[in-house]
C-alpha atoms as a PDB file:
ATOM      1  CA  UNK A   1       0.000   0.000   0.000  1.00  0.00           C
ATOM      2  CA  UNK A   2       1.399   3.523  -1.096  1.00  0.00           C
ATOM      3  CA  UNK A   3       2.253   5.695   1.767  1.00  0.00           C
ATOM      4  CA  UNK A   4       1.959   9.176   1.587  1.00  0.00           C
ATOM      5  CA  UNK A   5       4.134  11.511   3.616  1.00  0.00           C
ATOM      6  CA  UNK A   6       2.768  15.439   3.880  1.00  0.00           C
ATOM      7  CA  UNK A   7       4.868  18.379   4.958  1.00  0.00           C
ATOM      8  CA  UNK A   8       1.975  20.178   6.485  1.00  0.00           C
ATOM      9  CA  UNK A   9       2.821  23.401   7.220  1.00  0.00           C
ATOM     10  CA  UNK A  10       4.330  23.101   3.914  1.00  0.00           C
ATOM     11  CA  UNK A  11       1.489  22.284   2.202  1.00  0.00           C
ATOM     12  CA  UNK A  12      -0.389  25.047   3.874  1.00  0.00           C
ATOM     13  CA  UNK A  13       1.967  27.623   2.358  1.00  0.00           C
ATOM     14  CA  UNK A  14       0.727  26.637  -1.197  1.00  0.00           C
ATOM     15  CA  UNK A  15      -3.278  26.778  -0.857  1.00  0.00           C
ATOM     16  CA  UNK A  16      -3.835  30.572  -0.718  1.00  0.00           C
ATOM     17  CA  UNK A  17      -6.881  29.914   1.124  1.00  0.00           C
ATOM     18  CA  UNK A  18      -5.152  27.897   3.626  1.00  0.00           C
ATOM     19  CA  UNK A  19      -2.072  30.515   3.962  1.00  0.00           C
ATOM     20  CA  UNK A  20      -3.740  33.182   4.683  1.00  0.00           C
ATOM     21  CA  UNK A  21      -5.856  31.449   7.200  1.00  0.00           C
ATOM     22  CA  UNK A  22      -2.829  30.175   9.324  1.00  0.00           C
ATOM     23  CA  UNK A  23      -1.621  33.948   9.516  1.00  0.00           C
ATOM     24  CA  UNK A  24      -4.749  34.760  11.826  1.00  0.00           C
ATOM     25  CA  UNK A  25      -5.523  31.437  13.370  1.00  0.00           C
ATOM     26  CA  UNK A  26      -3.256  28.400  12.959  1.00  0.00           C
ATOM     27  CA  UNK A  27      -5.889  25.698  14.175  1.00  0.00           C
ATOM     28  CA  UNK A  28      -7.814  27.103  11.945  1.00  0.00           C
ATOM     29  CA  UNK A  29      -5.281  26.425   8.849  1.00  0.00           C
ATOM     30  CA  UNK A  30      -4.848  23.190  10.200  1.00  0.00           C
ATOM     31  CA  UNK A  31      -8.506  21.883  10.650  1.00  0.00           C
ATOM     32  CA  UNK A  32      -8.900  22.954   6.627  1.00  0.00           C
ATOM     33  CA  UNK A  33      -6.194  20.894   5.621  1.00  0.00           C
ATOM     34  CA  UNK A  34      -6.734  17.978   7.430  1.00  0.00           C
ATOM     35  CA  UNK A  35     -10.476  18.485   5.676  1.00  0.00           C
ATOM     36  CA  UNK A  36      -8.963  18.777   2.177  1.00  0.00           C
ATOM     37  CA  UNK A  37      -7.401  15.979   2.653  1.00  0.00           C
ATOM     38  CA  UNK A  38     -10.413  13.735   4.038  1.00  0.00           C
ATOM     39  CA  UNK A  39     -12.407  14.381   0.803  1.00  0.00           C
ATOM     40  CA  UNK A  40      -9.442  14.522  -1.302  1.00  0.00           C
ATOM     41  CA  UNK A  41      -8.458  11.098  -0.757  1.00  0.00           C
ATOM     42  CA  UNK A  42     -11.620   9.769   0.439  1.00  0.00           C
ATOM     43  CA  UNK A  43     -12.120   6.357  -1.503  1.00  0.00           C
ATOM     44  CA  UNK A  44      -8.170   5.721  -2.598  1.00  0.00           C
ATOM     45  CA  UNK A  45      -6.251   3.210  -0.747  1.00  0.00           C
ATOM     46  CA  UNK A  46      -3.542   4.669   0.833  1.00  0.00           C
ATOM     47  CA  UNK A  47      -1.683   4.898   4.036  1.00  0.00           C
ATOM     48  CA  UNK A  48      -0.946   8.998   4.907  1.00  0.00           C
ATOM     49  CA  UNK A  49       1.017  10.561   7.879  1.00  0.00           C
ATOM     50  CA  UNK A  50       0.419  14.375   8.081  1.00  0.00           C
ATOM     51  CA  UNK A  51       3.188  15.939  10.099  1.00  0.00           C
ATOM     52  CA  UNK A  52       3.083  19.949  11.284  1.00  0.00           C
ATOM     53  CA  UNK A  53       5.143  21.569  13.443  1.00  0.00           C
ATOM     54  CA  UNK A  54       4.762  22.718  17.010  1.00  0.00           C
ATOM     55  CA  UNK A  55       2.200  20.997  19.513  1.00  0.00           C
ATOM     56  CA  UNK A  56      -1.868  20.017  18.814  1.00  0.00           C
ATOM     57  CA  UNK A  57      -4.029  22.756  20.166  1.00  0.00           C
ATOM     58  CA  UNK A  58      -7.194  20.559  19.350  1.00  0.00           C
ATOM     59  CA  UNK A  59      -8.222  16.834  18.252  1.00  0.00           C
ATOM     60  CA  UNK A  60      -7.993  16.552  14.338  1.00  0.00           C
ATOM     61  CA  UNK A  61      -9.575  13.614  12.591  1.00  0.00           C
ATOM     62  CA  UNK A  62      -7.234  12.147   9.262  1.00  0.00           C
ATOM     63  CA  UNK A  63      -9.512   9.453   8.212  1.00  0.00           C
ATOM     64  CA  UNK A  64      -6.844   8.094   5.969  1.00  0.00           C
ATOM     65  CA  UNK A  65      -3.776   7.883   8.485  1.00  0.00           C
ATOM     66  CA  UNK A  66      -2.123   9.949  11.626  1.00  0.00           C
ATOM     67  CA  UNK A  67      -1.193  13.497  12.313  1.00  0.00           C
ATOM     68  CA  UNK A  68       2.638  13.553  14.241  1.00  0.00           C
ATOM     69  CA  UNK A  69       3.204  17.014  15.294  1.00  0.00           C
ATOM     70  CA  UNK A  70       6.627  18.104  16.106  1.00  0.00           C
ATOM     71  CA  UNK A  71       6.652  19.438  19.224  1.00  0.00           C
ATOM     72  CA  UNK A  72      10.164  20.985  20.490  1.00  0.00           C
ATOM     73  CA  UNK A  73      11.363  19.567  17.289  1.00  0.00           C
ATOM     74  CA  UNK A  74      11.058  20.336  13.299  1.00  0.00           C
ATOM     75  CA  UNK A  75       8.430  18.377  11.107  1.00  0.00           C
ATOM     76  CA  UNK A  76      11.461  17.898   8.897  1.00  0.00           C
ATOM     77  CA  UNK A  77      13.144  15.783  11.833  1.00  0.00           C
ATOM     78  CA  UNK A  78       9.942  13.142  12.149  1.00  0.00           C
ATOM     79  CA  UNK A  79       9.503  12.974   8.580  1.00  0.00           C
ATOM     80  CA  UNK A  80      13.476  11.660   7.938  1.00  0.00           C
ATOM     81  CA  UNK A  81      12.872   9.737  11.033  1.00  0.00           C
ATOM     82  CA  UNK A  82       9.884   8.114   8.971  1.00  0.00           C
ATOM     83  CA  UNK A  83      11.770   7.443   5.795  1.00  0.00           C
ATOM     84  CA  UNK A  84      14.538   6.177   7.749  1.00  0.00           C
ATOM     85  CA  UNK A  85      12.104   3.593   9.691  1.00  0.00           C
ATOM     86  CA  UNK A  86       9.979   2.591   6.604  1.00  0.00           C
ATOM     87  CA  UNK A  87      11.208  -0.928   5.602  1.00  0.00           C
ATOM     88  CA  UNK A  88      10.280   0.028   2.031  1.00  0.00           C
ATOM     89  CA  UNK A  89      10.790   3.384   0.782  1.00  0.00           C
ATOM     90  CA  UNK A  90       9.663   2.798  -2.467  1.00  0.00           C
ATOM     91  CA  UNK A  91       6.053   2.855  -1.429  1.00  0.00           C
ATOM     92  CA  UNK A  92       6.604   6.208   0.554  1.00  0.00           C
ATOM     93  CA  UNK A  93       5.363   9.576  -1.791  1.00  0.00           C
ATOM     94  CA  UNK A  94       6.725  12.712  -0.283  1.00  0.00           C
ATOM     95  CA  UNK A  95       4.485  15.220  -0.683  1.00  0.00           C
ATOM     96  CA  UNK A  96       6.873  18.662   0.380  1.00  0.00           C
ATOM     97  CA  UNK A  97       8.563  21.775  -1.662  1.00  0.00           C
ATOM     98  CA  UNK A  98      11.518  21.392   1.145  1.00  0.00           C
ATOM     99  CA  UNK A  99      14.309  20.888  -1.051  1.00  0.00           C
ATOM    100  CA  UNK A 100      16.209  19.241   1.558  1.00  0.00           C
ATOM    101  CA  UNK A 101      13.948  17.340   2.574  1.00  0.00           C
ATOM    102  CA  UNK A 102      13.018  16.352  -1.133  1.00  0.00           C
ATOM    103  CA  UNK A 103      16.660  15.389  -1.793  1.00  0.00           C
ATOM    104  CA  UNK A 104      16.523  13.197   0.718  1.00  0.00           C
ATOM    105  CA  UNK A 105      13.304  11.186   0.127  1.00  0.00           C
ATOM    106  CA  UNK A 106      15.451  11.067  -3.830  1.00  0.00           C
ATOM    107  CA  UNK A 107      17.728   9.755  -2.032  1.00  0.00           C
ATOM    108  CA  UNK A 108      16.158   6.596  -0.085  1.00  0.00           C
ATOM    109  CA  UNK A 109      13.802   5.982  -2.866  1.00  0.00           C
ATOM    110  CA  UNK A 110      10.972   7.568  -2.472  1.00  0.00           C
ATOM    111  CA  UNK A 111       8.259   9.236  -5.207  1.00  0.00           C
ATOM    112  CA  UNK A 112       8.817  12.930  -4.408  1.00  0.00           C
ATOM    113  CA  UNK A 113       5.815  15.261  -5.028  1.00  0.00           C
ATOM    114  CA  UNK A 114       5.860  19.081  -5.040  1.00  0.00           C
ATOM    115  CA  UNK A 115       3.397  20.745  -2.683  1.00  0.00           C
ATOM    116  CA  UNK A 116       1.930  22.437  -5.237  1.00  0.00           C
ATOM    117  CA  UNK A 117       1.997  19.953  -7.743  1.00  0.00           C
ATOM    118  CA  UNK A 118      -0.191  17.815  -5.385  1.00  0.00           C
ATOM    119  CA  UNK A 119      -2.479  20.581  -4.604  1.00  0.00           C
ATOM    120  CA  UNK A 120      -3.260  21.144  -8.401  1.00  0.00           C
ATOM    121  CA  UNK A 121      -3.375  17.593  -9.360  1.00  0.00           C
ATOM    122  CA  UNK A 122      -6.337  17.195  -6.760  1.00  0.00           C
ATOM    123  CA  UNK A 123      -7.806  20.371  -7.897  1.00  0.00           C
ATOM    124  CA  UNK A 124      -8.017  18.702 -10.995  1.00  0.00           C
ATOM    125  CA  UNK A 125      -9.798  15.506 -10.344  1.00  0.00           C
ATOM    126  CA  UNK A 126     -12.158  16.924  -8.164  1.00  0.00           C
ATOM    127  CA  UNK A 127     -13.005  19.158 -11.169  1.00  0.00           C
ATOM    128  CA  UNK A 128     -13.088  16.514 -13.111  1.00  0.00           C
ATOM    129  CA  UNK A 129     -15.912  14.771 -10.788  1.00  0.00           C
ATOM    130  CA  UNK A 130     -17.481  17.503 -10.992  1.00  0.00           C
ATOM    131  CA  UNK A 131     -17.069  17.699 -14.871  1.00  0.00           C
ATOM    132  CA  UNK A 132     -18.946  13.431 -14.759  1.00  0.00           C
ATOM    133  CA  UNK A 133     -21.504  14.479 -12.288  1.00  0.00           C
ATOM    134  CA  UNK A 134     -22.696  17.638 -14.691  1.00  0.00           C
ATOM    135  CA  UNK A 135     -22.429  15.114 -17.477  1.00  0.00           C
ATOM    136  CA  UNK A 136     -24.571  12.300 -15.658  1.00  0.00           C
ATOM    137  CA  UNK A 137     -27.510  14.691 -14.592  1.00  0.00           C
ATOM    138  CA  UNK A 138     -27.733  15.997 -18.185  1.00  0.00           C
ATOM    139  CA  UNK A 139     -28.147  12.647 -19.824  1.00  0.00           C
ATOM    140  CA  UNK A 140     -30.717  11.768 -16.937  1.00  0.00           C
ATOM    141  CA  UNK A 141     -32.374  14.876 -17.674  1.00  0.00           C
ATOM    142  CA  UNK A 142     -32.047  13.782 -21.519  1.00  0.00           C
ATOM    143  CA  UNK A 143     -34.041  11.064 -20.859  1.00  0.00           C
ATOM    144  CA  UNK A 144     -36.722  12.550 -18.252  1.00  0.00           C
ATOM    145  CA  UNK A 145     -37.163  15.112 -21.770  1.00  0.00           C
ATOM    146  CA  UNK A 146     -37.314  12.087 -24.304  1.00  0.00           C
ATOM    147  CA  UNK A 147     -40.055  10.361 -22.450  1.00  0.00           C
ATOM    148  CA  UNK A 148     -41.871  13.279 -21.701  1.00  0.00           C
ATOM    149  CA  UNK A 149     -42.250  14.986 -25.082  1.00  0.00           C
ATOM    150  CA  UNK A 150     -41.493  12.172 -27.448  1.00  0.00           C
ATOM    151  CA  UNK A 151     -44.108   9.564 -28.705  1.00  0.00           C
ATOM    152  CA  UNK A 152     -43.101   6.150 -29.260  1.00  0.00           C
END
């Protein structure tokens, strides 16, 4: 099973939304990522471990994995310590814009994903979803229309 590895406060810097949130309210920054994430990956088998730096102010729920915050120490010190502990890197996808910490997950074999780049790849399949669910209510109401107004 793939694991996926997120730089939290890392990813945070790359949703606007999200950014500008943490400036006023951190929890609050927090509580819409971990949120993101539950629909974002809701339905794909994976394994994720969301690390952010400093100390939990309030219970998050990832439905998909764990949340390690850092405490006294740097996110980037608990995600190595993760790689480092995996006993198979390959299956670990990095998901950071740390280029330190994305030379190292190069380094012990992991898929490395920009921050970004993950943020606009979901983007894009949820508006695809969106795109099939237009699609799907137009050909039902294609065929409400039909047998209404057409005699057979």
């Amino acid at each position: 099973m793939n694991h996926y590895i997120i730089d939290g406060n890392n990813l945070i810097g790359k949703i606007k939304s999200l950014q500008q949130m943490q400036k006023k309210d951190r929890q609050s920054s927090r509580e819409g990522l971990v949120s993101f994430l539950n629909s974002a990956l809701a339905g794909k088998k994976i394994k994720l471990t969301l690390h952010l730096d400093g100390f939990s102010s309030a219970p998050l729920n990832l439905s998909k994995g764990k949340i390690v915050y850092s405490q006294n120490k740097t996110s980037d010190y608990y995600i190595r310590k993760e790689i480092d502990e995996s006993k198979n890197p390959k299956l670990i996808t990095l998901i950071t814009s740390d280029h330190s910490l994305m030379n190292y997950g190069k380094v012990n074999s992991c898929t490395v994903i920009r921050s970004e780049e993950f943020y606009r790849e979901i983007e894009k399949s949820g508006e695809k979803n969106i795109e099939q669910e237009k699609v799907k209510s137009l050909e039902k109401d294609k065929d409400l229309f039909l047998k209404l107004f057409v005699d057979e």
